[in-house]
Protein backbone atom coordinates (compact mmCIF):
# COMPACT_ATOMS: atom_id res chain seq x y z
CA UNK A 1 55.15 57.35 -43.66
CA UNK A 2 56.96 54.54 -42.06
CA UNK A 3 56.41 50.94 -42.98
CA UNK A 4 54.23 48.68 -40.30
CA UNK A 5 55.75 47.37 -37.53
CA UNK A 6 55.08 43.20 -37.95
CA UNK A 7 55.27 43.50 -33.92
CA UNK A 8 51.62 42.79 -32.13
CA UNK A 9 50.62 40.55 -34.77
CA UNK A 10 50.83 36.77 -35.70
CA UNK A 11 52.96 35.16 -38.09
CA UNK A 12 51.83 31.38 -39.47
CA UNK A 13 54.79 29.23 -41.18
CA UNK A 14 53.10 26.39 -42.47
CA UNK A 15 54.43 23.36 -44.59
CA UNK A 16 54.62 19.75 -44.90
CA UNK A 17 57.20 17.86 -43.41
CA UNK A 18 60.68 18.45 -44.06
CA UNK A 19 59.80 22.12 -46.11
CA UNK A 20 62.03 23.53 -43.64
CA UNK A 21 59.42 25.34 -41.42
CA UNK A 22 61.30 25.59 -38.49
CA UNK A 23 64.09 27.10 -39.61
CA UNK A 24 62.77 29.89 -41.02
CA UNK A 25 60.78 30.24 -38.07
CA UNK A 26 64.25 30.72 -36.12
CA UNK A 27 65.81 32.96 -38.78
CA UNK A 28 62.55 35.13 -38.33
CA UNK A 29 63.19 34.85 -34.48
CA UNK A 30 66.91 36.05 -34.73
CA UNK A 31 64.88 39.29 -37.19
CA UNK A 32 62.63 40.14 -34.95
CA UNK A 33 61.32 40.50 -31.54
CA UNK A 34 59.34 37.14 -31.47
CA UNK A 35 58.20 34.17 -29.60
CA UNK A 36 57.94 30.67 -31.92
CA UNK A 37 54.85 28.40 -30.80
CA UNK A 38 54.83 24.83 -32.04
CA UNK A 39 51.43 24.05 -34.45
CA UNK A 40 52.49 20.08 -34.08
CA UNK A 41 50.78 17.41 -32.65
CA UNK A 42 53.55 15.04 -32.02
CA UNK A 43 56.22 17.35 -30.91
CA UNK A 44 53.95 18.47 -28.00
CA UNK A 45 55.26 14.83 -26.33
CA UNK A 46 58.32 14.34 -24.36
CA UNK A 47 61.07 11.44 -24.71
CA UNK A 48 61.05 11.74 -28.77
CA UNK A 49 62.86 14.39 -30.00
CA UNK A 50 64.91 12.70 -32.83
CA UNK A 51 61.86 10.95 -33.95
CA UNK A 52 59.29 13.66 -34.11
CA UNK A 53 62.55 16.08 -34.78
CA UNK A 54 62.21 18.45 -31.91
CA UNK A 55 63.57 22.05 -32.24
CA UNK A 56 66.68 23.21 -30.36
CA UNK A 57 65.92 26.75 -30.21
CA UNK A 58 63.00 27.64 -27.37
CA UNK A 59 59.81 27.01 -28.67
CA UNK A 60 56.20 27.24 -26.69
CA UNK A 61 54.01 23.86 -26.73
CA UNK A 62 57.28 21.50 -27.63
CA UNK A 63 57.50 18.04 -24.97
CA UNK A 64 54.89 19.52 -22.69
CA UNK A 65 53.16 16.12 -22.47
CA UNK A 66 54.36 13.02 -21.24
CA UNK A 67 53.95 10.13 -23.73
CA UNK A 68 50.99 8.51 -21.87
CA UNK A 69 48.84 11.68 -21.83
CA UNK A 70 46.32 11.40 -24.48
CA UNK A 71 46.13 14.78 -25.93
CA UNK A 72 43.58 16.43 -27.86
CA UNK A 73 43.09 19.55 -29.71
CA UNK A 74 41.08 21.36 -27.22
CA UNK A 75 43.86 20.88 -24.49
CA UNK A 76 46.03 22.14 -27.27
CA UNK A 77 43.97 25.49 -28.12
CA UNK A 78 43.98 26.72 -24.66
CA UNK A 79 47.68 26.34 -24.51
CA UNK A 80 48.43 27.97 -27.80
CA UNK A 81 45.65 30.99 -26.96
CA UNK A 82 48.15 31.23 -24.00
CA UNK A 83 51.53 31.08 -25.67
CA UNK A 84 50.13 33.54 -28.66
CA UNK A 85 48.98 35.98 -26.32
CA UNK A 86 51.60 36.05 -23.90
CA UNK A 87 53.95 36.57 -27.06
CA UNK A 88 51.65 40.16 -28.22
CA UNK A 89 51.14 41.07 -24.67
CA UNK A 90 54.54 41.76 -24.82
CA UNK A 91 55.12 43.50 -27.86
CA UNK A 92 56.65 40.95 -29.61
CA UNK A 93 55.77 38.69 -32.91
CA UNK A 94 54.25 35.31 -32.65
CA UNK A 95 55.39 32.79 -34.98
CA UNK A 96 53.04 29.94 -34.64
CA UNK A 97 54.89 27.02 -37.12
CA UNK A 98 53.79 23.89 -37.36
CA UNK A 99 52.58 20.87 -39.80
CA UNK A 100 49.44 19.90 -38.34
CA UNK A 101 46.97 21.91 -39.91
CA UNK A 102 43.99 21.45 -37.55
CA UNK A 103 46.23 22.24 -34.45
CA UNK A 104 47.47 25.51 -36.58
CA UNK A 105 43.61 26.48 -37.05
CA UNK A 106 43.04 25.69 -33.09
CA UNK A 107 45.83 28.21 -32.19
CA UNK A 108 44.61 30.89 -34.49
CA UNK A 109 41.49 30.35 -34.14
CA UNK A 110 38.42 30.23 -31.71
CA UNK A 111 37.41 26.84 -32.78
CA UNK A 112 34.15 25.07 -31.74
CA UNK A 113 36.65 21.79 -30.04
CA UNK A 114 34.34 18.98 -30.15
CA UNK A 115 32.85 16.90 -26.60
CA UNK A 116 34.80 14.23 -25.15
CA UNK A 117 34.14 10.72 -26.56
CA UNK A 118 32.32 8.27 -23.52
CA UNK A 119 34.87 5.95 -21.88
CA UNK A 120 36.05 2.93 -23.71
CA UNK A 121 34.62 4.44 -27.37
CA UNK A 122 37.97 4.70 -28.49
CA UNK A 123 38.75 1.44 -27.91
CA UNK A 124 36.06 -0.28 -29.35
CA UNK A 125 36.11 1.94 -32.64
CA UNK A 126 39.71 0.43 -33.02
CA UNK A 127 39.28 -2.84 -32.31
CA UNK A 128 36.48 -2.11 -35.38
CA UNK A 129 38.58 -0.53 -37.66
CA UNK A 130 41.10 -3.68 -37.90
CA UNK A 131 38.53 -5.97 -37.94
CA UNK A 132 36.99 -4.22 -40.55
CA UNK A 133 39.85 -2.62 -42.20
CA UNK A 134 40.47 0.86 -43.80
CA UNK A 135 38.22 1.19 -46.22
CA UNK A 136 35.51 -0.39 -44.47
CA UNK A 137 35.03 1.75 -41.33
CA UNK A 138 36.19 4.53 -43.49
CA UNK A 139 32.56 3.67 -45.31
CA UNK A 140 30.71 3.51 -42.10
CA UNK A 141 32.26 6.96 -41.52
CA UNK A 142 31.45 8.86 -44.36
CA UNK A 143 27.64 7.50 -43.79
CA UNK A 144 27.69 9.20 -40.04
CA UNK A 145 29.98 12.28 -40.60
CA UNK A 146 30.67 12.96 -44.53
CA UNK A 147 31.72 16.29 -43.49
CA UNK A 148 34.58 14.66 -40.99
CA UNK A 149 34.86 12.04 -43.43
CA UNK A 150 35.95 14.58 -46.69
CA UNK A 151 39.36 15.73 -44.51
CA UNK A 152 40.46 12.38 -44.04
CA UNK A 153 42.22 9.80 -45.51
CA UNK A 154 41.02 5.41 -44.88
CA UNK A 155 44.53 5.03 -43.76
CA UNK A 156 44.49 7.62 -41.11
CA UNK A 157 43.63 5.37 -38.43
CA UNK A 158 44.10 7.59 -35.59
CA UNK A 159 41.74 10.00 -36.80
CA UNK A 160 38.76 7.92 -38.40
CA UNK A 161 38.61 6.31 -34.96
CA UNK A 162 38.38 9.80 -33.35
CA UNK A 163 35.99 10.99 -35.95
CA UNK A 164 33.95 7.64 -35.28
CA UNK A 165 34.25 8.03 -31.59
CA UNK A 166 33.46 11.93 -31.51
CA UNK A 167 29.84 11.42 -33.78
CA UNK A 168 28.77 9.07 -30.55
CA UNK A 169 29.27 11.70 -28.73
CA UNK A 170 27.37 13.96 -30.68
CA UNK A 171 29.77 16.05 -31.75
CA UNK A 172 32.29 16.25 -35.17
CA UNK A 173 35.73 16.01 -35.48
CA UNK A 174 35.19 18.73 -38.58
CA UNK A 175 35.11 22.15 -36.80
CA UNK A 176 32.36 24.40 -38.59
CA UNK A 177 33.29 25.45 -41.72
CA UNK A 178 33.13 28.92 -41.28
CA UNK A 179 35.88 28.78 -38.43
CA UNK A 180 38.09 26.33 -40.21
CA UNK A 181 38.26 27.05 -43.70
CA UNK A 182 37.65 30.82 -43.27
CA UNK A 183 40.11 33.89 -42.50
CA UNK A 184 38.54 34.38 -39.07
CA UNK A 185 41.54 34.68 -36.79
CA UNK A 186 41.81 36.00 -32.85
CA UNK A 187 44.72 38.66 -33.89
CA UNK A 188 45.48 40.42 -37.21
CA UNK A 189 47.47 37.25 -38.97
CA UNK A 190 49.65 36.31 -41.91
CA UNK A 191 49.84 32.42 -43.10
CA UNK A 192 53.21 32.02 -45.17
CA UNK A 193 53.09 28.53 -46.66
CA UNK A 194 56.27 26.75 -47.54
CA UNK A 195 56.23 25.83 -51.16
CA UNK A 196 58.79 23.08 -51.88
CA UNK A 197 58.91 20.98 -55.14
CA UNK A 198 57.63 17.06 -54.14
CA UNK A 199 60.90 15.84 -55.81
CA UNK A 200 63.31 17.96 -53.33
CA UNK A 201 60.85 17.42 -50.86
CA UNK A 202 60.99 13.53 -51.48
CA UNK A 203 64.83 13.60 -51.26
CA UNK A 204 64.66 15.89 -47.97
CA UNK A 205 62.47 13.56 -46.33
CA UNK A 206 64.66 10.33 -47.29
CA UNK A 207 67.92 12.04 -46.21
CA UNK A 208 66.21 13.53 -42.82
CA UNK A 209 65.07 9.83 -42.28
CA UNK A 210 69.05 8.62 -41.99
CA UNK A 211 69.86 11.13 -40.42
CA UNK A 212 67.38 9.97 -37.55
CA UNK A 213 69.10 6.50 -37.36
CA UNK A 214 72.31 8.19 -37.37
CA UNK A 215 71.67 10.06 -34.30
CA UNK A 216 70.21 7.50 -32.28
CA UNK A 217 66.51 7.11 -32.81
CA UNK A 218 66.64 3.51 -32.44
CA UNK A 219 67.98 3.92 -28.74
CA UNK A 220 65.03 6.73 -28.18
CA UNK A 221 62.52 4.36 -28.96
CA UNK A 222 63.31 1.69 -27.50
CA UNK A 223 63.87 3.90 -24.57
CA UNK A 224 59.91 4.73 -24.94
CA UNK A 225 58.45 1.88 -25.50
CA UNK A 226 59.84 0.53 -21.84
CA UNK A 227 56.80 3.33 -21.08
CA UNK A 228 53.20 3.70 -21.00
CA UNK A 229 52.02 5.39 -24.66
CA UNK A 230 48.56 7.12 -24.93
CA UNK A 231 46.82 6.19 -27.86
CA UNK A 232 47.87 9.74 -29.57
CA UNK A 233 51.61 9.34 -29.04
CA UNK A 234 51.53 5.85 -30.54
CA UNK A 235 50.81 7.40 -33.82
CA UNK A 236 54.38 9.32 -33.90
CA UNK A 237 55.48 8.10 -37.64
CA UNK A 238 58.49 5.60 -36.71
CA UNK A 239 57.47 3.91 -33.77
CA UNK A 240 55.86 0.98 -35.14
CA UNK A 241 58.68 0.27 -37.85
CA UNK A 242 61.51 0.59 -35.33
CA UNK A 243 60.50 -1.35 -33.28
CA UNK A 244 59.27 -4.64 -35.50
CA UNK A 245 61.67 -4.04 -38.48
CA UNK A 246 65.38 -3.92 -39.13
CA UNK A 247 67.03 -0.93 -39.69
CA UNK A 248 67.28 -0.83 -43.88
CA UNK A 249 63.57 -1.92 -43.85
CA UNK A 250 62.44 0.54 -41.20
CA UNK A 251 64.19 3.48 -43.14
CA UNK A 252 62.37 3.00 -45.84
CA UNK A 253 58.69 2.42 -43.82
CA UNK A 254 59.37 5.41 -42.20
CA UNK A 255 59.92 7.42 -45.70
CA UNK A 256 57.20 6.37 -47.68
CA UNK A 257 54.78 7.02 -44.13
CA UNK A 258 56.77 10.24 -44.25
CA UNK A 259 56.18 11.21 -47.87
CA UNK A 260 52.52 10.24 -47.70
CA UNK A 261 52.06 12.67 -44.75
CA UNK A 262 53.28 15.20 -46.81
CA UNK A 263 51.39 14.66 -49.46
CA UNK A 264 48.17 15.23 -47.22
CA UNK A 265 49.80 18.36 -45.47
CA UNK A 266 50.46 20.12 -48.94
CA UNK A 267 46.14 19.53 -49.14
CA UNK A 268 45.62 21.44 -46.54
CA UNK A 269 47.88 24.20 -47.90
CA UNK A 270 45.91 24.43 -50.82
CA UNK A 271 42.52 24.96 -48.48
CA UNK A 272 44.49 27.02 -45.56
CA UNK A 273 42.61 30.33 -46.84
CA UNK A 274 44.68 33.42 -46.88
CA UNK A 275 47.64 31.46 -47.51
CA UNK A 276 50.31 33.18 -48.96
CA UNK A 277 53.34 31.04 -50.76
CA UNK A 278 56.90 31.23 -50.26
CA UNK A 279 59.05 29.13 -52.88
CA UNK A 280 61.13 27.09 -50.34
CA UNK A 281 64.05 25.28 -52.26
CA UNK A 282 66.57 28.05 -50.77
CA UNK A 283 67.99 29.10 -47.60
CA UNK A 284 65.91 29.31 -44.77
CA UNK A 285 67.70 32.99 -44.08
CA UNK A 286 66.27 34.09 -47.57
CA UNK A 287 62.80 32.07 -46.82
CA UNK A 288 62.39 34.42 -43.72
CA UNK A 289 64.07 38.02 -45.13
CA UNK A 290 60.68 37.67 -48.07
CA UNK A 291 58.54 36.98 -45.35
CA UNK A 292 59.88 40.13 -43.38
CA UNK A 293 59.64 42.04 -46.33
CA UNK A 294 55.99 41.29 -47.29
CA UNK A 295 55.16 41.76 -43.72
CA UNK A 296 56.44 45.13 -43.85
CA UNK A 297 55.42 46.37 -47.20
């Protein structure tokens, strides 16, 4: 009997930052016939491709928005519903890679997206959370939403104000838990996650980080900055420390932001269920041949 075809189904590369995800999403494009669609909610802006490190290859969902749109995940899901299917309709793979692991659930996923907060909510739940500070409206969170509250970190500004801003609306930045922390897909699906020891992943992210400034990402920014931002694109990790801080010191903001956010992506690996890990300290080449090889055993 011949071994499954990994054609008309959907491959998930998930990681944190710097684990290498979309390379082995391109050496699994170059292995099969496949379409990659980006799970990341800051590459989905235009103008910052050094700073939210942009593929080259083609990839669905990557600088579709302009920087002032404010995005949100259930713009996102329709668009990734889109991309995925288009990719199977086809007869071809889709890869859906990505960091962000609510966006990955949204494209897999039919997720319940929450209602859109009243006009100006947003606005006043910031101006509340640095009055108050983290911790604070973190608190006043966790008493309206514990359920939102439990995924997120006091730090995460962007999100405790949407979490805050969503309950007014009556709805819950948590998606029910059935849908998000179960194996309920759209299409038959595999979730590889990327497996990387914090140490190399540490060094990774503090050598990726130079290699930013190297390449311009000073110029980008500033170039941006001359433009309207939406509240969502103003939470790209670098933008704040380029542009108040000099270059040594904004290296090394950027890294430890960095490193933090990949600390919280490696918790959702642990709850992504179905997950399947893939030691990644190797060549992306290898990464992808296991992957191909469990998907066709």
């Amino acid at each position: 009997m011949s071994a499954p075809d990994p054609s008309k189904r959907v491959v998930a590369v998930f990681g944190p930052t710097a684990s290498g995800k979309t390379r082995v999403a391109e050496a699994l494009a170059e292995r099969l016939p496949a379409r990659i669609v980006s799970a990341d909610s800051m590459q989905v802006y235009r103008g910052l491709p050094i700073l939210t490190n942009q593929p080259t290859q083609a990839t669905a969902l990557v600088a579709i928005w302009p920087l002032d749109h404010d995005g949100s995940v259930a713009e996102y899901q329709h668009l990734a519903h889109e991309a995925v299917d288009d990719a199977l309709a086809v007869g071809h793979t889709a890869v859906v890679v990505g960091g962000t692991g609510l966006y990955l659930r949204a494209a897999l996923a039919d997720l319940d997206v929450p209602p859109a907060p009243p006009p100006g909510a947003r606005e006043r739940w910031e101006r509340l959370y640095d009055r108050l500070g983290p911790e604070q409206t973190y608190a006043a969170l966790a008493e309206r939403d514990p359920n939102a509250a439990e995924a997120l970190h006091p730090n995460d500004r962007r999100r405790v104000v949407r979490a805050l801003e969503l309950h007014e609306a009556g709805g819950s930045l948590a998606p029910p838990r059935n849908r998000l922390w179960s194996e309920e897909a759209r299409h038959p699906t595999r979730i590889f996650g990327l497996d990387v020891p914090k140490e190399t992943l540490d060094e990774r992210i503090q050598e990726r980080t130079k290699a930013m400034f190297a390449r311009g990402v000073e110029e980008e920014v500033a170039r941006a900055l001359r433009t309207p931002l939406s509240t969502t694109a103003r939470q790209v990790i670098g933008l704040r420390e380029i542009a108040e801080l000099p270059r040594e010191e904004a290296v090394e903001g950027i890294a430890l932001r960095t490193r933090q956010y990949a600390a919280y992506q490696r918790k959702w690996m642990r709850r992504i269920p179905g997950l399947e890990p893939v030691p990644a300290d190797r060549d992306p080449a290898e990464i992808a041949a296991d992957i191909l090889a469990a998907l066709r055993a």
